[in-house]
N, C-alpha and C. Protein backbone atom coordinates (compact mmCIF):
# COMPACT_ATOMS: atom_id res chain seq x y z
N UNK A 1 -7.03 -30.06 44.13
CA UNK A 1 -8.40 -29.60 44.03
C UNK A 1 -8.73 -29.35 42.56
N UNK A 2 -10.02 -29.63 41.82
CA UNK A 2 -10.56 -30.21 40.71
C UNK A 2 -10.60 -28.39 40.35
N UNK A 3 -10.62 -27.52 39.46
CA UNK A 3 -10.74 -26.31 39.33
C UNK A 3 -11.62 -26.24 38.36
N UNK A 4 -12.98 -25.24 38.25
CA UNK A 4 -13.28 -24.86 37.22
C UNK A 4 -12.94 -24.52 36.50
N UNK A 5 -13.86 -25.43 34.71
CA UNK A 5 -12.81 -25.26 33.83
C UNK A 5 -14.55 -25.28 32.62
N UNK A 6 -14.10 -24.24 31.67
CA UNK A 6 -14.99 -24.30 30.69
C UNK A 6 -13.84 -24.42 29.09
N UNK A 7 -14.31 -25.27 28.32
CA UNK A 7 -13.55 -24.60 26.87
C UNK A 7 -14.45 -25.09 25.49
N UNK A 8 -14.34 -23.93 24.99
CA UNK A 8 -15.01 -23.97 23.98
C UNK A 8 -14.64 -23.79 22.69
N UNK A 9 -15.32 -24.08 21.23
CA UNK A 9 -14.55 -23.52 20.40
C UNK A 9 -15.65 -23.42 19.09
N UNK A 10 -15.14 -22.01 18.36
CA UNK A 10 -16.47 -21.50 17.78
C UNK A 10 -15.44 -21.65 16.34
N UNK A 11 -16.28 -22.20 15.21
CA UNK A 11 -15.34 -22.14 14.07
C UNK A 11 -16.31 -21.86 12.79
N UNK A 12 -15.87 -21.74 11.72
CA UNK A 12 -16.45 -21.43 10.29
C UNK A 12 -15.55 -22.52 9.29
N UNK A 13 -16.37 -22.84 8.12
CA UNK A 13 -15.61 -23.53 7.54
C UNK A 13 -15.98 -22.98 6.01
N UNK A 14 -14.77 -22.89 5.60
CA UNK A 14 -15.17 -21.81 4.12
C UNK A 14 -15.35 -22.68 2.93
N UNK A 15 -15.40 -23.97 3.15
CA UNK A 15 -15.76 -24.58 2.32
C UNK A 15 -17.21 -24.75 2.12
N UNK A 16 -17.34 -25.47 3.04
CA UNK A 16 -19.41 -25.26 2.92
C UNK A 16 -20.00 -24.16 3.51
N UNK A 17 -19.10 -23.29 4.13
CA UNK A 17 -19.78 -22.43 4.86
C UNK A 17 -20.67 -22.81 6.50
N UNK A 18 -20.30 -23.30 6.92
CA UNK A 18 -20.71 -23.97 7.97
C UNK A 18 -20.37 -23.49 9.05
N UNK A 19 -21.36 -23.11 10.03
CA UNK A 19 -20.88 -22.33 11.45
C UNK A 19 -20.85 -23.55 12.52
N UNK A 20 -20.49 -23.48 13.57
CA UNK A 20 -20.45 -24.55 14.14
C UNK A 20 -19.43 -23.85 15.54
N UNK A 21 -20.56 -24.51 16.79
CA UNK A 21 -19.67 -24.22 18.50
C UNK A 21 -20.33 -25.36 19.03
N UNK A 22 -18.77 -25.35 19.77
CA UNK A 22 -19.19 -26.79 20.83
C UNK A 22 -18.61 -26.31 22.52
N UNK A 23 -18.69 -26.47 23.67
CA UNK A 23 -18.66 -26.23 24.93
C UNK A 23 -18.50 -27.14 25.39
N UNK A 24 -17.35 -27.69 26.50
CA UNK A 24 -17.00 -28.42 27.23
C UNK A 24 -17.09 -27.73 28.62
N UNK A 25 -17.82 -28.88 29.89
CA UNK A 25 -17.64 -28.06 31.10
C UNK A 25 -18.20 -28.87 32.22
N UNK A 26 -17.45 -28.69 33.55
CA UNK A 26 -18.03 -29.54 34.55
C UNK A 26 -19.52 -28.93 35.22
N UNK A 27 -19.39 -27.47 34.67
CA UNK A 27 -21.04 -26.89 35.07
C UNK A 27 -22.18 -27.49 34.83
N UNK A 28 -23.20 -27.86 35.23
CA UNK A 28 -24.20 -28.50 34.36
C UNK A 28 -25.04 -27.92 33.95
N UNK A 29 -25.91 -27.90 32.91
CA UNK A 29 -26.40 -27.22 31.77
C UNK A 29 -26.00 -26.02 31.19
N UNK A 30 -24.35 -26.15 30.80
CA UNK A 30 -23.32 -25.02 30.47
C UNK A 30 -24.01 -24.74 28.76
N UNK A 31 -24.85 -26.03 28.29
CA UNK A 31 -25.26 -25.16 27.11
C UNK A 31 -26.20 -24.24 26.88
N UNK A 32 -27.00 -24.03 27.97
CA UNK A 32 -27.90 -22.98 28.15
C UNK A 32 -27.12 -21.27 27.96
N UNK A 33 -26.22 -21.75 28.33
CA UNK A 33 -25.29 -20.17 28.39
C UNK A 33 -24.25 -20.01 27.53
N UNK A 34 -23.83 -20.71 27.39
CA UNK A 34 -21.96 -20.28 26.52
C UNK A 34 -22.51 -20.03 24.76
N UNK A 35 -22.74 -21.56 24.72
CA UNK A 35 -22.95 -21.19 23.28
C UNK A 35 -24.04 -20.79 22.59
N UNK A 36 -23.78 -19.72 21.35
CA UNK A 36 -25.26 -19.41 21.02
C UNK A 36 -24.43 -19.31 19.35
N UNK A 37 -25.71 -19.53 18.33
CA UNK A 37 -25.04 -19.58 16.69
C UNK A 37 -26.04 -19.45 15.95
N UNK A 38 -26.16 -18.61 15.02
CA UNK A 38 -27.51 -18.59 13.84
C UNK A 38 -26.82 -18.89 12.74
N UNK A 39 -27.46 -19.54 11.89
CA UNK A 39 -26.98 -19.79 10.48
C UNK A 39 -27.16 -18.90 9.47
N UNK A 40 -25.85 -18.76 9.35
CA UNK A 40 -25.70 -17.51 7.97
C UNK A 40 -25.55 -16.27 8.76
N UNK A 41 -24.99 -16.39 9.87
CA UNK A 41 -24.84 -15.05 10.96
C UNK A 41 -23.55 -15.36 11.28
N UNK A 42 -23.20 -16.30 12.40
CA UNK A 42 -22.14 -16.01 13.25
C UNK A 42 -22.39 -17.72 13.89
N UNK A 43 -21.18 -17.17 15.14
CA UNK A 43 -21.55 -18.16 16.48
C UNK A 43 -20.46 -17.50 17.64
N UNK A 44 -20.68 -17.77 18.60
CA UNK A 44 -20.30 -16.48 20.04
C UNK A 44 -20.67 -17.60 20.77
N UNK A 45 -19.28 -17.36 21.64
CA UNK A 45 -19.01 -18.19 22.93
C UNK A 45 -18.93 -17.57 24.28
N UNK A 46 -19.47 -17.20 24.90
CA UNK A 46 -19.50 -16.55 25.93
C UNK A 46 -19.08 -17.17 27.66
N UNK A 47 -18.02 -17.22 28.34
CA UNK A 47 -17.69 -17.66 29.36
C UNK A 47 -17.20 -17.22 30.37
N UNK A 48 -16.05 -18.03 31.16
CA UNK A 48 -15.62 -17.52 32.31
C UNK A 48 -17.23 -16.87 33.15
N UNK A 49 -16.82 -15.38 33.83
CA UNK A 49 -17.96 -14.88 34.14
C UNK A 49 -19.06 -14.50 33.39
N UNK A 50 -19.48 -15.56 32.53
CA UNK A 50 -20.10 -15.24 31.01
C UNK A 50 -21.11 -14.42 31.02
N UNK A 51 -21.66 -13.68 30.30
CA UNK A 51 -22.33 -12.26 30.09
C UNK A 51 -23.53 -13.40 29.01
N UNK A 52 -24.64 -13.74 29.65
CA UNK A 52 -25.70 -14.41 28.46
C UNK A 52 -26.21 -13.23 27.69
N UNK A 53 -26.22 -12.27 27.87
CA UNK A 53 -26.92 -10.79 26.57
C UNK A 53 -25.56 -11.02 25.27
N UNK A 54 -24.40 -11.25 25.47
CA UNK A 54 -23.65 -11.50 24.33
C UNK A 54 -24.28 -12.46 23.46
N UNK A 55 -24.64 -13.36 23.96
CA UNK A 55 -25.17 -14.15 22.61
C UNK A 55 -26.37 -13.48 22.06
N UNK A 56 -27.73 -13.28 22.31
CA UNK A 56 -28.23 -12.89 21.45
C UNK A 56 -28.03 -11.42 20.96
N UNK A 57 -27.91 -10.44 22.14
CA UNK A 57 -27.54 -9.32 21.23
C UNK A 57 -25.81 -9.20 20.26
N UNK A 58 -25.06 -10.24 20.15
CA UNK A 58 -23.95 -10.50 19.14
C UNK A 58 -24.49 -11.34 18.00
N UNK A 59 -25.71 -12.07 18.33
CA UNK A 59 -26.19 -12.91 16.52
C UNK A 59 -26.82 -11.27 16.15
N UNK A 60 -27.82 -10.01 16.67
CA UNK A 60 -28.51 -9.25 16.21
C UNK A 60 -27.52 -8.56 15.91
N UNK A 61 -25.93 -7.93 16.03
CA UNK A 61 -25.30 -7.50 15.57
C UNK A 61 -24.47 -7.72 14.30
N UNK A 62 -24.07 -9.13 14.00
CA UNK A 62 -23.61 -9.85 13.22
C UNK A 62 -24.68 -10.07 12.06
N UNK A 63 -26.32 -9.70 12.46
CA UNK A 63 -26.91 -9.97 11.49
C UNK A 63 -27.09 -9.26 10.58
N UNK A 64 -27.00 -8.00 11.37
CA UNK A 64 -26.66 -6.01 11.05
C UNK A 64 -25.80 -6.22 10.27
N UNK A 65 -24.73 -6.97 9.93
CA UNK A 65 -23.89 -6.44 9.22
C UNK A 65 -22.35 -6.56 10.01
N UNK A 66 -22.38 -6.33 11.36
CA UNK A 66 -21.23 -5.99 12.09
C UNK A 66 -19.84 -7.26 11.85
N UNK A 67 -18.83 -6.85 11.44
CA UNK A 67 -17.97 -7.63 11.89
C UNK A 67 -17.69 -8.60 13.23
N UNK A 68 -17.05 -9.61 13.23
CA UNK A 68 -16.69 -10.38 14.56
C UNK A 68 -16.22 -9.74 15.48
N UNK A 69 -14.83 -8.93 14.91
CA UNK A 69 -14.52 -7.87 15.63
C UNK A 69 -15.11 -6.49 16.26
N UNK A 70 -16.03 -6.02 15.22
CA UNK A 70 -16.96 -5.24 15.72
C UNK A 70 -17.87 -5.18 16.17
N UNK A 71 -18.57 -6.28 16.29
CA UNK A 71 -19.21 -6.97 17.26
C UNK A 71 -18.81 -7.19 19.09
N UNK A 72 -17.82 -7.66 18.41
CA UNK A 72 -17.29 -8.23 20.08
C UNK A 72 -16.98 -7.03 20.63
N UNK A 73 -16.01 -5.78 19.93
CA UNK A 73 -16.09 -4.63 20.39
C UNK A 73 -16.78 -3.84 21.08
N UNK A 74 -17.89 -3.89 20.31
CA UNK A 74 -18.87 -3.29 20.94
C UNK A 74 -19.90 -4.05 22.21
N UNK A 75 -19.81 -5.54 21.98
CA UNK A 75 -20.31 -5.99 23.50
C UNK A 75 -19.65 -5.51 24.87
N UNK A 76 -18.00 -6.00 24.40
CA UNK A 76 -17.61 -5.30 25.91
C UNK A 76 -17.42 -4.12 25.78
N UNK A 77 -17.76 -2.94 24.64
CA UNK A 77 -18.00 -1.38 25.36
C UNK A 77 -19.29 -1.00 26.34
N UNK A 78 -20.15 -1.89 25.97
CA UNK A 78 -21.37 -1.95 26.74
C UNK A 78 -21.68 -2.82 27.88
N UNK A 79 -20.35 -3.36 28.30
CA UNK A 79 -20.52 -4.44 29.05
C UNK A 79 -19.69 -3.71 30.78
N UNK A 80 -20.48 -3.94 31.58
CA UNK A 80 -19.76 -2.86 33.32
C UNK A 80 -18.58 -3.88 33.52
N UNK A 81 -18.28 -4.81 33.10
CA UNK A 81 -17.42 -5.92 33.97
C UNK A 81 -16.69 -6.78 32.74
N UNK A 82 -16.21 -6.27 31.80
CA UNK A 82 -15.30 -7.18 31.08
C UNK A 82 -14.16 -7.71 31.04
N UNK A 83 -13.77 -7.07 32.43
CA UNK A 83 -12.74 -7.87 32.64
C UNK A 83 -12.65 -9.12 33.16
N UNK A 84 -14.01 -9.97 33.75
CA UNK A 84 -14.22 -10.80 33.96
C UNK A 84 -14.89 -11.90 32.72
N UNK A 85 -14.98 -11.63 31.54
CA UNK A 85 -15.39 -12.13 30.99
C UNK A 85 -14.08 -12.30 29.53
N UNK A 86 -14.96 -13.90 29.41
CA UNK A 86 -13.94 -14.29 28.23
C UNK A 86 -15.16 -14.57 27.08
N UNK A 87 -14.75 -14.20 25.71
CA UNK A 87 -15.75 -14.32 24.71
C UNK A 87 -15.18 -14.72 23.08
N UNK A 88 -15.73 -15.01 22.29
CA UNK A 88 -15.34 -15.92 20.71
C UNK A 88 -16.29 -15.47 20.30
N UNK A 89 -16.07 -14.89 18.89
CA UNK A 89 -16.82 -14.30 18.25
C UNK A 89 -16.47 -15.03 16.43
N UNK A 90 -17.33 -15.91 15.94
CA UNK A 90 -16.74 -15.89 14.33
C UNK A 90 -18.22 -15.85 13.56
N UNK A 91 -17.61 -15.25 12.38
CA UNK A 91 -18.50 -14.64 11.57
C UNK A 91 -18.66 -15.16 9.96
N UNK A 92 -19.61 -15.08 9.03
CA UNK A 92 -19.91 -15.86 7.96
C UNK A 92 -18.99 -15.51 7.13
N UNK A 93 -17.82 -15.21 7.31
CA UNK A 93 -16.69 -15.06 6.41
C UNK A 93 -15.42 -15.11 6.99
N UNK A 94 -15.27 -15.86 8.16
CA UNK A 94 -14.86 -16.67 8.84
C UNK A 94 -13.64 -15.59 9.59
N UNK A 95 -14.12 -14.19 9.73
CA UNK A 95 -13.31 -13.40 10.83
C UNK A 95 -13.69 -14.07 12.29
N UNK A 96 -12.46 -14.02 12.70
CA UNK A 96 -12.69 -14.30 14.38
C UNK A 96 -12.50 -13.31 15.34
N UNK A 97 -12.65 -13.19 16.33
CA UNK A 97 -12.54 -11.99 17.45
C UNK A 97 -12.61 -13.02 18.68
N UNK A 98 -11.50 -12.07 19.77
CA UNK A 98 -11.99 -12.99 21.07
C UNK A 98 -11.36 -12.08 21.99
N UNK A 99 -11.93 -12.27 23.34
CA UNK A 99 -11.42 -11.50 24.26
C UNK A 99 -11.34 -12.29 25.53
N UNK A 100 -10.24 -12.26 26.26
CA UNK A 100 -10.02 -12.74 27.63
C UNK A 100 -9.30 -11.44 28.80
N UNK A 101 -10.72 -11.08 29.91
CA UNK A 101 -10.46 -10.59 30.10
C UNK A 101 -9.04 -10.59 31.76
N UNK A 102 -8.56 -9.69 32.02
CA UNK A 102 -7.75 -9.32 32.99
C UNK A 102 -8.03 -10.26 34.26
N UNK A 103 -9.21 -10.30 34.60
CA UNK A 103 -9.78 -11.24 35.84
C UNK A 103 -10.28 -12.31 35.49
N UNK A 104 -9.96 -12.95 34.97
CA UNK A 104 -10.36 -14.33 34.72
C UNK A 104 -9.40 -15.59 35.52
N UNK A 105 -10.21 -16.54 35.67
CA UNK A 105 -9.33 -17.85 36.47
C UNK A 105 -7.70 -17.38 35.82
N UNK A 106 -7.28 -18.13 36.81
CA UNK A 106 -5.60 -18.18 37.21
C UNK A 106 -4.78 -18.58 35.44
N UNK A 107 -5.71 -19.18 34.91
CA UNK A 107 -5.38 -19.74 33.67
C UNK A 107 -6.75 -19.90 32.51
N UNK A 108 -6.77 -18.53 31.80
CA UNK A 108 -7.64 -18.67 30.79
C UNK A 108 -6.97 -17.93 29.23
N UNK A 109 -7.34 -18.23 28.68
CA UNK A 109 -6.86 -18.02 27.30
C UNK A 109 -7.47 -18.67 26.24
N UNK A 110 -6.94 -18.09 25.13
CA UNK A 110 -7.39 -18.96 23.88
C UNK A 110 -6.21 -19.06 22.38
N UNK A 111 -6.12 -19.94 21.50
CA UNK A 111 -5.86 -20.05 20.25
C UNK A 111 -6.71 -19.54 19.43
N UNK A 112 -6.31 -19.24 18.07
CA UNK A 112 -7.40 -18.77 17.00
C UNK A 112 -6.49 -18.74 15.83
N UNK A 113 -7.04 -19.30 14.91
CA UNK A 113 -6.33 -19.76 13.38
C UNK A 113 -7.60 -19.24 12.57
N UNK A 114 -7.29 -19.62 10.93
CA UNK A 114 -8.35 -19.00 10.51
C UNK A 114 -9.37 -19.54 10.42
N UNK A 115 -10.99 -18.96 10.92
CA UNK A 115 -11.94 -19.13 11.09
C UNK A 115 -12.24 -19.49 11.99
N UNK A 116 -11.44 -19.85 12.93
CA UNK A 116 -11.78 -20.49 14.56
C UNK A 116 -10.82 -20.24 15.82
N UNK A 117 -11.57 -20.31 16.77
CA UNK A 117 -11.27 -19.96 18.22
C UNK A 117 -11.46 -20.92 19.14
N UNK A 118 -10.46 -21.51 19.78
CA UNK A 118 -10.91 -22.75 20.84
C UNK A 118 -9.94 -21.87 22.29
């Protein structure tokens, strides 16, 4: 049996400075939801049981000033259900943050090197 499967990957590139997310997924119109990115802000991947208020209220945080990490922090302190949710957070100086939570499919996870999260 075919299993749902989303993967994504949010990166920075410190050379030009370049934000950049891409989303893979058998859902259809998965780009309406996962990925969201402002230039000269960030970019935030939001999945699994994805939470759509992470993306824009994580570009208005990141625009504040907030770290990737402190960002993402603070989404799932405000978030009732994060353990169902998996999230990528990178930022214009190419910190990454990510969270996969406890209840997520049988097999979710992520890599992260510098500036990016797949």
């Amino acid at each position: 049996m075919l299993k749902p499967s989303t993967f994504s990957i949010v990166a920075y590139d410190s050379r030009s400075r370049d934000l950049g997310i891409a989303v893979e997924s058998k859902f259809i119109a998965v780009g309406a939801l996962v990925p969201w990115a402002k230039a000269n802000v960030g970019a935030i991947a939001t999945q699994a049981w994805g939470n759509p208020s992470y993306g824009p209220d994580g570009l208005k945080m990141l625009e504040a000033g907030l770290s990737a990490s402190e960002t993402l922090r603070r989404l799932i302190a405000e978030d009732a259900y994060p353990e169902v949710r998996q999230a990528a957070v990178v930022d214009t100086n190419g910190n990454v943050a990510v969270h996969t939570g406890r209840e997520c499919m049988e097999w979710a996870g992520h890599v992260t090197g510098a500036g990016y999260s797949c």
